[in-house]
Protein backbone atom coordinates (compact mmCIF):
# COMPACT_ATOMS: atom_id res chain seq x y z
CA UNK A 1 -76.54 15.95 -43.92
CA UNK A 2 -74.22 16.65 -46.71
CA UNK A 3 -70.50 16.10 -46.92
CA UNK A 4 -68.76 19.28 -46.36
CA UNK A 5 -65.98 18.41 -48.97
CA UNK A 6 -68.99 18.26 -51.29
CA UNK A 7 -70.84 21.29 -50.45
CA UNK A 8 -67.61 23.21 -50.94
CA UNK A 9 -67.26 21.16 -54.13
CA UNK A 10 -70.53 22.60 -55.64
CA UNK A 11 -69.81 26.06 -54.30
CA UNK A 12 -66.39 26.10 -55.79
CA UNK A 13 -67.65 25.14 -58.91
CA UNK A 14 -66.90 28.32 -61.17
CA UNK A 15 -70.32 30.15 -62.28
CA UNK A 16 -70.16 33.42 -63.21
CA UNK A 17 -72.62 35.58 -61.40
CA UNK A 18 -76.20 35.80 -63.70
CA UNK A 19 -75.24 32.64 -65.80
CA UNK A 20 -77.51 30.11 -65.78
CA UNK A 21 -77.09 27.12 -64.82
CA UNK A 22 -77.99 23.49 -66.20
CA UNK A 23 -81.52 23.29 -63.18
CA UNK A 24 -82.25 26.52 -64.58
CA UNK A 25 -81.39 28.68 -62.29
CA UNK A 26 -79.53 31.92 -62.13
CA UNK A 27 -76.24 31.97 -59.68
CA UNK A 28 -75.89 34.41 -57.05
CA UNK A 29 -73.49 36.70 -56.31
CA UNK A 30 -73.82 35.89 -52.76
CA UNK A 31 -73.62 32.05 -53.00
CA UNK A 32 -69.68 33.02 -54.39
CA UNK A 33 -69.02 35.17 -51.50
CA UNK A 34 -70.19 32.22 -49.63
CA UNK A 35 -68.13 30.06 -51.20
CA UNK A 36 -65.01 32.15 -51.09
CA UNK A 37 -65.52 32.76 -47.14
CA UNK A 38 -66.23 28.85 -46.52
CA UNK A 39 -63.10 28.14 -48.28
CA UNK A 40 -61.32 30.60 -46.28
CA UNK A 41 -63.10 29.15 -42.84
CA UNK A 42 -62.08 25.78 -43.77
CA UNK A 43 -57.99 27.02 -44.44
CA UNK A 44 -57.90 28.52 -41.30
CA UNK A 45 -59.36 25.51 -39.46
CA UNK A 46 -57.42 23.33 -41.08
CA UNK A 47 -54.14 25.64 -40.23
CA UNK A 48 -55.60 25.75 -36.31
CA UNK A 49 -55.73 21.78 -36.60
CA UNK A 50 -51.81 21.37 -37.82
CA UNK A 51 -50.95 23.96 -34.66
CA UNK A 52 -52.90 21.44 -32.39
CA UNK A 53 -51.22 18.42 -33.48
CA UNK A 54 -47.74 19.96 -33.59
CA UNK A 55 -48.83 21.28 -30.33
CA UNK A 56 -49.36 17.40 -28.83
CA UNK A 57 -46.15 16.13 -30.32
CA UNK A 58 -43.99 18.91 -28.80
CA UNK A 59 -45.66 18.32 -25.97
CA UNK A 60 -45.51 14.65 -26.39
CA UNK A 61 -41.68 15.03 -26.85
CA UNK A 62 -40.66 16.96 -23.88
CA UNK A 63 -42.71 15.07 -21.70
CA UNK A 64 -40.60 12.02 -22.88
CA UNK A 65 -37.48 14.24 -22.03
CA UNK A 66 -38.34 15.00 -18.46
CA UNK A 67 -38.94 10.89 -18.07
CA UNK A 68 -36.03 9.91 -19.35
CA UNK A 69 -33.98 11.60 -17.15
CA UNK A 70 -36.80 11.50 -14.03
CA UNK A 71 -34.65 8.25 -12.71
CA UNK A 72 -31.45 10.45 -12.65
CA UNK A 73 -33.14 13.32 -10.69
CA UNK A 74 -33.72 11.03 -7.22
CA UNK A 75 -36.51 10.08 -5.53
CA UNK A 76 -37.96 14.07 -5.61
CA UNK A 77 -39.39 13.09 -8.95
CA UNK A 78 -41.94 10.22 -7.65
CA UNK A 79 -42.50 11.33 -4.15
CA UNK A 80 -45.85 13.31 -3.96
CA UNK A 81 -46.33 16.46 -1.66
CA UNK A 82 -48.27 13.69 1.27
CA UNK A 83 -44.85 10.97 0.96
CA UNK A 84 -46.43 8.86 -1.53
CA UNK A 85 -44.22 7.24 -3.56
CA UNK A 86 -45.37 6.59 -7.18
CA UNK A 87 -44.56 4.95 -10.00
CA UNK A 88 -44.86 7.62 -13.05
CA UNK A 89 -42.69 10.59 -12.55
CA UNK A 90 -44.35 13.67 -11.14
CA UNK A 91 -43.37 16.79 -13.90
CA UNK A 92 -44.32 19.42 -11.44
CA UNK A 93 -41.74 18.02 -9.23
CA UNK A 94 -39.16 19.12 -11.80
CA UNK A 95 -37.92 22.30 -10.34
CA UNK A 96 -38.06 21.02 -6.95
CA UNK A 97 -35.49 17.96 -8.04
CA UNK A 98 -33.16 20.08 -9.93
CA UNK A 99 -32.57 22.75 -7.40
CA UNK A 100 -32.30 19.76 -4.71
CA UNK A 101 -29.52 18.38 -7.12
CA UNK A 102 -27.68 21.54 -7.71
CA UNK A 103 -27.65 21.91 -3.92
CA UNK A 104 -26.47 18.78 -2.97
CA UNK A 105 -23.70 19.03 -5.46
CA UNK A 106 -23.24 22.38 -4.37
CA UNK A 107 -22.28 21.00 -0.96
CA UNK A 108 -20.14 18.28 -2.39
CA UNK A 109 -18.19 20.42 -3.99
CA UNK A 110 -17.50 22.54 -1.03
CA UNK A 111 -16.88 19.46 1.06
CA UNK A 112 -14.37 18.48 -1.70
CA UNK A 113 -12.51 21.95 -1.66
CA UNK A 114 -12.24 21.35 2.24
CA UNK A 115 -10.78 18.26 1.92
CA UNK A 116 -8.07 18.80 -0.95
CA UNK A 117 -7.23 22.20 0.99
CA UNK A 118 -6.66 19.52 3.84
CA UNK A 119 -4.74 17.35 1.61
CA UNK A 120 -2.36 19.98 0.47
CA UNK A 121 -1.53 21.76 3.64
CA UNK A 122 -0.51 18.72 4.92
CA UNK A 123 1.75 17.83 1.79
CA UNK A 124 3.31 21.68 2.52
CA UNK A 125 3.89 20.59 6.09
CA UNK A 126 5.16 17.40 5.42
CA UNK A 127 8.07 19.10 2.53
CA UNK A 128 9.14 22.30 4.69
CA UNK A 129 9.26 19.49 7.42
CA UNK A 130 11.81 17.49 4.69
CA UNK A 131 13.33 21.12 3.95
CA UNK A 132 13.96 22.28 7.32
CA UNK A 133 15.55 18.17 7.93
CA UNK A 134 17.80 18.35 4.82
CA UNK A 135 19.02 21.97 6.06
CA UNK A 136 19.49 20.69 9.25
CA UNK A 137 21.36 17.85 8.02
CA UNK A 138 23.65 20.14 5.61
CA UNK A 139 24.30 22.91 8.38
CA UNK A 140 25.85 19.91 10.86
CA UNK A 141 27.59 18.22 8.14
CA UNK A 142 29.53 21.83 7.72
CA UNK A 143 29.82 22.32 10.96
CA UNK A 144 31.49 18.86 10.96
CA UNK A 145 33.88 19.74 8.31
CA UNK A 146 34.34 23.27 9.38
CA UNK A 147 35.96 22.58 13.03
CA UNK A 148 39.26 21.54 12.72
CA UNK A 149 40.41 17.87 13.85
CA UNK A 150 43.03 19.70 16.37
CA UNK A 151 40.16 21.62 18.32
CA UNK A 152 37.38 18.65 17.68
CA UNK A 153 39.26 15.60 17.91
CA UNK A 154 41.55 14.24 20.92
CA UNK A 155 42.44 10.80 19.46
CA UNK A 156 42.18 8.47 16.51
CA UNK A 157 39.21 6.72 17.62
CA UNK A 158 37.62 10.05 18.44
CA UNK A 159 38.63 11.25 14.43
CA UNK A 160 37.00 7.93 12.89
CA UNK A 161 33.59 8.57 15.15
CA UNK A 162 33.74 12.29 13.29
CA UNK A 163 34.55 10.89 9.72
CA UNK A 164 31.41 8.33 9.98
CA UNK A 165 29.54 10.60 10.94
CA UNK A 166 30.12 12.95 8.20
CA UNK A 167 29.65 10.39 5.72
CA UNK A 168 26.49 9.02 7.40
CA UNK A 169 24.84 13.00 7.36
CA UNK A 170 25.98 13.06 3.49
CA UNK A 171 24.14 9.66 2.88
CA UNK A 172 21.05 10.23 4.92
CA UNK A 173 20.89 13.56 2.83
CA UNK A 174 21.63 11.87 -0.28
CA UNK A 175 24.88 13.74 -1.25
């Protein structure tokens, strides 16, 4: 069998149609359509042959992207449709692990709205609670000052119980 570099060689090689050539022999007009339609067959295979290879290493590449990050998608991405676990990651199982994923976060993220609504109702409760103290605290300290010592107090002893405990209702309230 002959090379097929060479055979395209020799048919390349640029006779005129009707010269003659050195075995004595007359080219054909058909042997350079031949030639011209080889040359085009081999192009195109060559072209389909670069698709195929750049065809493996995408193929190669993204397959190396889903197993890279097959260990941070859980246990979904080994565990065949029986249980079995294995050791390769399962590509098919892609879909199955993301939307798992999104889910669970999905519910964390609901769970986490719950629980800082929780936190911050409390922290309301807790300063209208301080609020409604300090008012408290400011409405009997003027109700202290307001009454007069003639009405409110019958004696000294009773006037110095009234006096601390206007200035023990200013300190607790921070005045």
């Amino acid at each position: 069998m002959t090379d097929h570099a060479d055979l395209i060689r020799r048919l390349e090689t640029p006779y005129p149609a009707g010269r003659w050539m050195s075995n004595g022999t007359t080219v054909d007009p058909a042997c350079l359509d031949a030639a011209a339609a080889i040359k085009e067959l081999v192009a195109e295979r060559d072209g389909w042959k670069d698709t195929a290879n750049q065809h493996c290493r995408n193929e190669l590449y993204y397959t190396d992207l889903i197993d890279e990050v097959a260990p941070l998608l859980g246990p979904t991405m080994y565990t065949q449709d029986d249980g079995n676990v294995v050791p390769e990651p399962l590509r098919a199982c892609l879909p199955k692990a993301v939307k798992a994923l999104v889910a669970d976060y999905k519910g964390q993220g609901e769970a986490l709205i719950r629980e800082v609504n929780a936190k911050l109702e409390a922290q309301l409760r807790a300063e209208k609670a301080e609020a409604d103290l300090a008012a408290a605290r400011a409405a009997l300290l003027w109700a202290y000052e307001a009454l007069p010592i003639s009405c409110a107090v019958a004696d000294v002893e009773e006037h110095n119980r009234h006096q601390a405990a206007i200035a023990a209702a200013r300190a607790e309230g921070g005045e």
